[in-house]
C-alpha atoms as a PDB file:
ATOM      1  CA  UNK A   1     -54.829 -28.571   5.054  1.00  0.00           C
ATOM      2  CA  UNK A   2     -52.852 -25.298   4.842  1.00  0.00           C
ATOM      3  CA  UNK A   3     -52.045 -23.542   1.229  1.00  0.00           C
ATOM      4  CA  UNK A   4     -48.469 -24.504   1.847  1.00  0.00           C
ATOM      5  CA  UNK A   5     -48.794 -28.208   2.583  1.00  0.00           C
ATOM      6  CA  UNK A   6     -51.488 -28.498  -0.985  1.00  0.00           C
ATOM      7  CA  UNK A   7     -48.714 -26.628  -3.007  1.00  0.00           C
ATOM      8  CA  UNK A   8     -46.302 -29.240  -1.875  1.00  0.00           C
ATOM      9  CA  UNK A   9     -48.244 -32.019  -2.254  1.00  0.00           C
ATOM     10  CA  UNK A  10     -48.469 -30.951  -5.990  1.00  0.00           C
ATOM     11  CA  UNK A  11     -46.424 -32.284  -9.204  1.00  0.00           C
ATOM     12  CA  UNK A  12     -43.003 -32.988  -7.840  1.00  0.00           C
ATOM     13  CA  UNK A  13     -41.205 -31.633 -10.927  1.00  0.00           C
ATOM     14  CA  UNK A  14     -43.244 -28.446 -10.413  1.00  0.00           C
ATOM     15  CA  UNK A  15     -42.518 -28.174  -7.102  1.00  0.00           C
ATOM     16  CA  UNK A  16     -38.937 -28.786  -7.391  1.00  0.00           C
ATOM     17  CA  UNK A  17     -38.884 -25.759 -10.023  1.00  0.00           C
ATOM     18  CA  UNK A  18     -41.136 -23.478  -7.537  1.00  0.00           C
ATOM     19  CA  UNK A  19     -38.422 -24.141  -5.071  1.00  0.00           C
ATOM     20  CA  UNK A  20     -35.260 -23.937  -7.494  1.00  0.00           C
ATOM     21  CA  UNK A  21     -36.649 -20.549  -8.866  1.00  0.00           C
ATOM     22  CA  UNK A  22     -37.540 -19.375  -5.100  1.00  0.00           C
ATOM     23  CA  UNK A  23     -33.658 -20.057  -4.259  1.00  0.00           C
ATOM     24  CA  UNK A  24     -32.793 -18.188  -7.600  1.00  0.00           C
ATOM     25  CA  UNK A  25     -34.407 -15.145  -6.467  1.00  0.00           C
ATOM     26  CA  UNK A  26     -33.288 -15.125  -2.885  1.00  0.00           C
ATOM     27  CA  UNK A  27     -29.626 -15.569  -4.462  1.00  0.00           C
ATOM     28  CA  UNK A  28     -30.547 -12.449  -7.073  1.00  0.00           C
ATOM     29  CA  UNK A  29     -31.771 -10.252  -4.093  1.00  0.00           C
ATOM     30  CA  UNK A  30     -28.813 -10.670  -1.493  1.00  0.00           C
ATOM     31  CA  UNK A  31     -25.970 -10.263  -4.206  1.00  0.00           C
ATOM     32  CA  UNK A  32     -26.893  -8.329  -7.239  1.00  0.00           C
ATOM     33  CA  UNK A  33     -23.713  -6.596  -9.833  1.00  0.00           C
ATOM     34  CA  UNK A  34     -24.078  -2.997 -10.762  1.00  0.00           C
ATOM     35  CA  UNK A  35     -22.775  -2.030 -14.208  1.00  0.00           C
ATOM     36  CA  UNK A  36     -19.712   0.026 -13.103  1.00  0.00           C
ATOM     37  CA  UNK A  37     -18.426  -3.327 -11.346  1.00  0.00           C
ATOM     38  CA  UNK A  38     -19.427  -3.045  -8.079  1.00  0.00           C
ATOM     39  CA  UNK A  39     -21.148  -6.144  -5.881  1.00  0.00           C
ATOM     40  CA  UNK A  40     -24.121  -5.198  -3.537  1.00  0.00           C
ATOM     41  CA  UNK A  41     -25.461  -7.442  -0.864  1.00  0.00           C
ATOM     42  CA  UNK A  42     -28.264  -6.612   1.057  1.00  0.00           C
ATOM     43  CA  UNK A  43     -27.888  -2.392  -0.082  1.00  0.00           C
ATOM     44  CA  UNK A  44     -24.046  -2.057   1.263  1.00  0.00           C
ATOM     45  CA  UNK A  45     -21.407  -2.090  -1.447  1.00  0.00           C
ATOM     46  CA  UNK A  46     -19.011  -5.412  -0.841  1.00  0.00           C
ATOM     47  CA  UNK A  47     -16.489  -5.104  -3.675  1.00  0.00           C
ATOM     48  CA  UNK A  48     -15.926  -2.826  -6.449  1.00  0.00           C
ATOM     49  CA  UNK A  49     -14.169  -2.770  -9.583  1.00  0.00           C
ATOM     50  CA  UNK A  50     -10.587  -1.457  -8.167  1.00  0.00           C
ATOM     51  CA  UNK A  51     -11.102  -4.482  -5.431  1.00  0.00           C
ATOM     52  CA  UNK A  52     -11.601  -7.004  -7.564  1.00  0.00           C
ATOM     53  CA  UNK A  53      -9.139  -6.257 -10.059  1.00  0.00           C
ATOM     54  CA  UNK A  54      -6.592  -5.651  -6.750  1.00  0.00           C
ATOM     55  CA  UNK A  55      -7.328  -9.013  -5.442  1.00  0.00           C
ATOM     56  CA  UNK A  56      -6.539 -10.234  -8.641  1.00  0.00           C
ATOM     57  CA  UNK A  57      -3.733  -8.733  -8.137  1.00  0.00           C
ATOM     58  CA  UNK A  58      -2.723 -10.142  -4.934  1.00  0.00           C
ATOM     59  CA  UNK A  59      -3.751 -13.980  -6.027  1.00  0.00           C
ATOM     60  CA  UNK A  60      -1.861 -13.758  -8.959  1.00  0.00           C
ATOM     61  CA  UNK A  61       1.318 -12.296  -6.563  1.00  0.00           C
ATOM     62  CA  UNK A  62       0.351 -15.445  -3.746  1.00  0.00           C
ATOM     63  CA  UNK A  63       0.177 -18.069  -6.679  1.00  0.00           C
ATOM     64  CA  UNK A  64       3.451 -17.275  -8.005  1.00  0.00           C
ATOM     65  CA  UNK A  65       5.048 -17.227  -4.606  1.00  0.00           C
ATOM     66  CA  UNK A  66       3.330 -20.157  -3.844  1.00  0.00           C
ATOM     67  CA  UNK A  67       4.791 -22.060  -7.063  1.00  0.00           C
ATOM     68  CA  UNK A  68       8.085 -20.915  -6.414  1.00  0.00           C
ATOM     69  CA  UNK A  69       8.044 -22.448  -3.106  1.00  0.00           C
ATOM     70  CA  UNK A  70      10.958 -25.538  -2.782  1.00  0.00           C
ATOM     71  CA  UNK A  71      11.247 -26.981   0.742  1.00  0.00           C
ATOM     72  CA  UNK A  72      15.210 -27.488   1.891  1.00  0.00           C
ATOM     73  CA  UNK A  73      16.194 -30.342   1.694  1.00  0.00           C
ATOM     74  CA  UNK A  74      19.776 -32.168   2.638  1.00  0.00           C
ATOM     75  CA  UNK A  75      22.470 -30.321   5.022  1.00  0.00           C
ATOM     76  CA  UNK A  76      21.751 -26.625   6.293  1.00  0.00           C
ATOM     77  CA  UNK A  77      23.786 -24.001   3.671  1.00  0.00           C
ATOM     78  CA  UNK A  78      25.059 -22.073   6.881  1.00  0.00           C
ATOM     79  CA  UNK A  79      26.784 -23.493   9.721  1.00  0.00           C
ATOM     80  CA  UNK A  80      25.734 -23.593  13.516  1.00  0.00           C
ATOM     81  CA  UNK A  81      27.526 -20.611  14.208  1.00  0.00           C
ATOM     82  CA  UNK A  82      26.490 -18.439  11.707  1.00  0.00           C
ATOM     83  CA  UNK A  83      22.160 -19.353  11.817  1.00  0.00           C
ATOM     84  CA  UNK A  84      21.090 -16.293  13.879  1.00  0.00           C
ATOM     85  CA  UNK A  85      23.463 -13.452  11.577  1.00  0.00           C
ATOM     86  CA  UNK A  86      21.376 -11.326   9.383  1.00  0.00           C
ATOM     87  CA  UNK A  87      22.409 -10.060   6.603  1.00  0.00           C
ATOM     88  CA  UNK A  88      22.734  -6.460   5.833  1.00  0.00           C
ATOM     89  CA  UNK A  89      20.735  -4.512   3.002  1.00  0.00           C
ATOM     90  CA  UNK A  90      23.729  -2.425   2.027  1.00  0.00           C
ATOM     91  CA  UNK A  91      23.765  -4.247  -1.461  1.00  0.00           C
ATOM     92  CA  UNK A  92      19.975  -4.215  -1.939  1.00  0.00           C
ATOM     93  CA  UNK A  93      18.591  -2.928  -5.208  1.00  0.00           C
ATOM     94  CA  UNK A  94      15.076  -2.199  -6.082  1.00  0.00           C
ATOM     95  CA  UNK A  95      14.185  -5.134  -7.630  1.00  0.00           C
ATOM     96  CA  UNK A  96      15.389  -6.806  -4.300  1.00  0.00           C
ATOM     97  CA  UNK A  97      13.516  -4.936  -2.365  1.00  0.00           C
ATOM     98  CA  UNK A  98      10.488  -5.452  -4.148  1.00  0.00           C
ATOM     99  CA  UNK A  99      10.588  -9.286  -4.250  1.00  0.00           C
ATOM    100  CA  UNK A 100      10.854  -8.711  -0.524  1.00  0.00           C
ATOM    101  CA  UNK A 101       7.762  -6.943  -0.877  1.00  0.00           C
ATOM    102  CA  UNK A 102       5.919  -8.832  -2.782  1.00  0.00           C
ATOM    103  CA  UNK A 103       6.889 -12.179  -0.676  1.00  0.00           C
ATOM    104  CA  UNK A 104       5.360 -10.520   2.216  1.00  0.00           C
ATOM    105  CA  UNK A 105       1.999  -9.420   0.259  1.00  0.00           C
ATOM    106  CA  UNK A 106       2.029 -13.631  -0.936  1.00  0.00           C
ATOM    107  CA  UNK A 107       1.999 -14.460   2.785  1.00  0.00           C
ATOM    108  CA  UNK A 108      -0.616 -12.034   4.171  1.00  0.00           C
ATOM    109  CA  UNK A 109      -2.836 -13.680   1.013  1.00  0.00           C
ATOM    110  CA  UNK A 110      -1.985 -17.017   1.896  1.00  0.00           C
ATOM    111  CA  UNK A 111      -2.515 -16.675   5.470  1.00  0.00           C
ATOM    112  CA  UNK A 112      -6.392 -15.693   4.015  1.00  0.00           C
ATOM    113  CA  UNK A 113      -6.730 -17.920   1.574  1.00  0.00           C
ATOM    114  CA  UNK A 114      -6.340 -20.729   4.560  1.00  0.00           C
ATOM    115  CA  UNK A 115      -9.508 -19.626   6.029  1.00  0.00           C
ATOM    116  CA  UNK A 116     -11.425 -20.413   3.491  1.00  0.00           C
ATOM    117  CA  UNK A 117     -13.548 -23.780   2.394  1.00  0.00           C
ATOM    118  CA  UNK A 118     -11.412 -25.808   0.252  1.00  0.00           C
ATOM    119  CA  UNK A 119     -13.311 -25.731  -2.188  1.00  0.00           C
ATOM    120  CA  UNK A 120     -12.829 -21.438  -2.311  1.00  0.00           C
ATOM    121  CA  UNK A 121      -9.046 -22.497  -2.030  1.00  0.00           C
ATOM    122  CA  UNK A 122      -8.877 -24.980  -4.895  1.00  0.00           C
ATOM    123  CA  UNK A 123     -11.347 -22.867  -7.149  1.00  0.00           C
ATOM    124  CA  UNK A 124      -8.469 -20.052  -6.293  1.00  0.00           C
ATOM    125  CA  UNK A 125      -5.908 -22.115  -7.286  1.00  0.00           C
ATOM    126  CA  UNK A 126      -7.352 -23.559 -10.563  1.00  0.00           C
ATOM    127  CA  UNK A 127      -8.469 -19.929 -11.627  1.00  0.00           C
ATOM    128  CA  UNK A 128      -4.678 -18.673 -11.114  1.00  0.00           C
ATOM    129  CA  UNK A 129      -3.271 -22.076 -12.885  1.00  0.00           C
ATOM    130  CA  UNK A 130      -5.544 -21.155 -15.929  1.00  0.00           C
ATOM    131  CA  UNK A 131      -4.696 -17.283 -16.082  1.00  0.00           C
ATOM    132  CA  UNK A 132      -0.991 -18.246 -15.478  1.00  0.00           C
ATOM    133  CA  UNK A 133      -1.129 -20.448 -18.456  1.00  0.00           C
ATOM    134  CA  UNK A 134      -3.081 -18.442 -20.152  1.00  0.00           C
ATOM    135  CA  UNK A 135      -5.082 -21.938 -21.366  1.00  0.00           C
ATOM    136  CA  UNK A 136      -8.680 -22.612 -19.908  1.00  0.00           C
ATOM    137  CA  UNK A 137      -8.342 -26.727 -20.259  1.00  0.00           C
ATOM    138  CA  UNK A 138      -7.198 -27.138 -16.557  1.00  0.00           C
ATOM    139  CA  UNK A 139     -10.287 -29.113 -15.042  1.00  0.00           C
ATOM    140  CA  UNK A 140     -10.780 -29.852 -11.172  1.00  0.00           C
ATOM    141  CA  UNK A 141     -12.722 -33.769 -10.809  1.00  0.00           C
ATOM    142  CA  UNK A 142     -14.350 -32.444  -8.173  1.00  0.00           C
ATOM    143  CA  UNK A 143     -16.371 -29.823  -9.234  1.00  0.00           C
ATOM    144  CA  UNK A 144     -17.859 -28.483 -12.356  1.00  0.00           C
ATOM    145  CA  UNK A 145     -16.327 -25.458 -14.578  1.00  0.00           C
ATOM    146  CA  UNK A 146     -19.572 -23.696 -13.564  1.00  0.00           C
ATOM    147  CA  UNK A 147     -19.203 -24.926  -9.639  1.00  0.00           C
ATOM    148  CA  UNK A 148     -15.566 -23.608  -9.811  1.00  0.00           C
ATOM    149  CA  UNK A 149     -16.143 -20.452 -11.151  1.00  0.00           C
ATOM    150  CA  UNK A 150     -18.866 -19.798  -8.458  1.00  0.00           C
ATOM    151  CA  UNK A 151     -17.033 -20.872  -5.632  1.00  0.00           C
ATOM    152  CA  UNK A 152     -14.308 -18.309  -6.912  1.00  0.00           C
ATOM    153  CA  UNK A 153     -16.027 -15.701  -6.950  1.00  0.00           C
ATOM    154  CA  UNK A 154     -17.551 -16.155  -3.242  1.00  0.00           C
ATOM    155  CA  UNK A 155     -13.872 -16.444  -2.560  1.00  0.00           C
ATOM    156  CA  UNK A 156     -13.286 -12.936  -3.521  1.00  0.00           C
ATOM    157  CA  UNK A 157     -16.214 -11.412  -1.852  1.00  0.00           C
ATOM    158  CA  UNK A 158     -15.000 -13.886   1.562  1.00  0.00           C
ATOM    159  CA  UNK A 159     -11.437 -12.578   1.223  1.00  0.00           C
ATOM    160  CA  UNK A 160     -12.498  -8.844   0.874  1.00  0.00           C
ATOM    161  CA  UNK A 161     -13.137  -8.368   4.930  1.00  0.00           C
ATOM    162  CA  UNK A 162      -9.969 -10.425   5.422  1.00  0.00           C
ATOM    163  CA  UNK A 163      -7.663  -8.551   2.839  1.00  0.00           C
ATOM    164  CA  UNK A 164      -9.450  -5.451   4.548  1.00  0.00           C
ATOM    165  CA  UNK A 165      -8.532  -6.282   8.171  1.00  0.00           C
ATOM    166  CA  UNK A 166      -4.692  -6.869   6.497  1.00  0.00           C
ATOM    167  CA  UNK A 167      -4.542  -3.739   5.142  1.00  0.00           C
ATOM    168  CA  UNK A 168      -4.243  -4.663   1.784  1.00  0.00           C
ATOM    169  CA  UNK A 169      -7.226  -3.580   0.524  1.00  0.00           C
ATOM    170  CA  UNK A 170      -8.368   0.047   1.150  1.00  0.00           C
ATOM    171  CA  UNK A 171     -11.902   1.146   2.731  1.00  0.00           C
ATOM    172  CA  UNK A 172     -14.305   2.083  -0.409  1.00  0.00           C
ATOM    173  CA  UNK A 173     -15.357   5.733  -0.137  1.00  0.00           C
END
């Protein structure tokens, strides 16, 4: 009988805890928060402070894009002939332009955001709903408050690398 199979064979409860509190540690070693902000896994900085408040950034931009969003519906507004005719930017003003902008930024994020887990994308969703609303009483059935806030934070550190490869998020120096 090895030391491992008589420490299993022990108190259940206790075992269960030896195990909980080994996963606890494991969890505290690969991704550990400095003071200044910044998230280290494994001794290689993941996300800083400027990152994470940028992605906040960018969600915020993608969930207000994303509620704006009305499908057309009924007859087309422009006839056959006149579908492929762009328009011309002669009468653009800034604010225009950086709606434009900001649409674009909304669909890189989104584009991300669908290769996450759901559960990254509806944690994403429910944290932009609340800070929207500025009220914390929206609740998601299928997972807890604690759950939710967990899985949104590994959906920042997932959507670093992807916001990265984008070029939305600069290189940390």
């Amino acid at each position: 009988m090895t030391w491992r199979h008589r420490w299993e064979l022990g108190d259940p409860a206790k075992v269960y805890e030896r195990i909980e509190a080994g996963k606890r540690n494991k969890e505290r070693r690969e991704l550990k928060a400095d003071p200044f902000g910044a998230i280290w896994r494994k001794g290689v900085m993941v996300m800083d402070r400027d990152d994470s408040e940028r992605i906040e950034e960018l969600l915020m931009t993608w969930y207000e894009w994303a509620r704006a969003y009305r499908p057309a519906l009924g007859a087309p507004k422009v006839s056959p002939y006149g579908r492929g005719a762009d328009s011309s930017d002669v009468y653009a003003d800034g604010d225009e332009i950086d709606s434009r902008l900001r649409a674009a930024d909304a669909e890189a994020v989104d584009a991300c955001l669908n290769e996450l887990t759901w559960q990254a994308r509806a944690a994403v969703g429910l944290s932009m709903a609340e800070k929207a609303s500025d009220a914390r009483v929206l609740r998601n059935p299928s997972m807890t408050l604690e759950e939710a806030h967990q899985h949104y934070q590994q959906a920042k550190l997932d959507l670093v690398p992807l916001l990265r490869r984008r070029g939305m998020l600069q290189m940390a120096a």
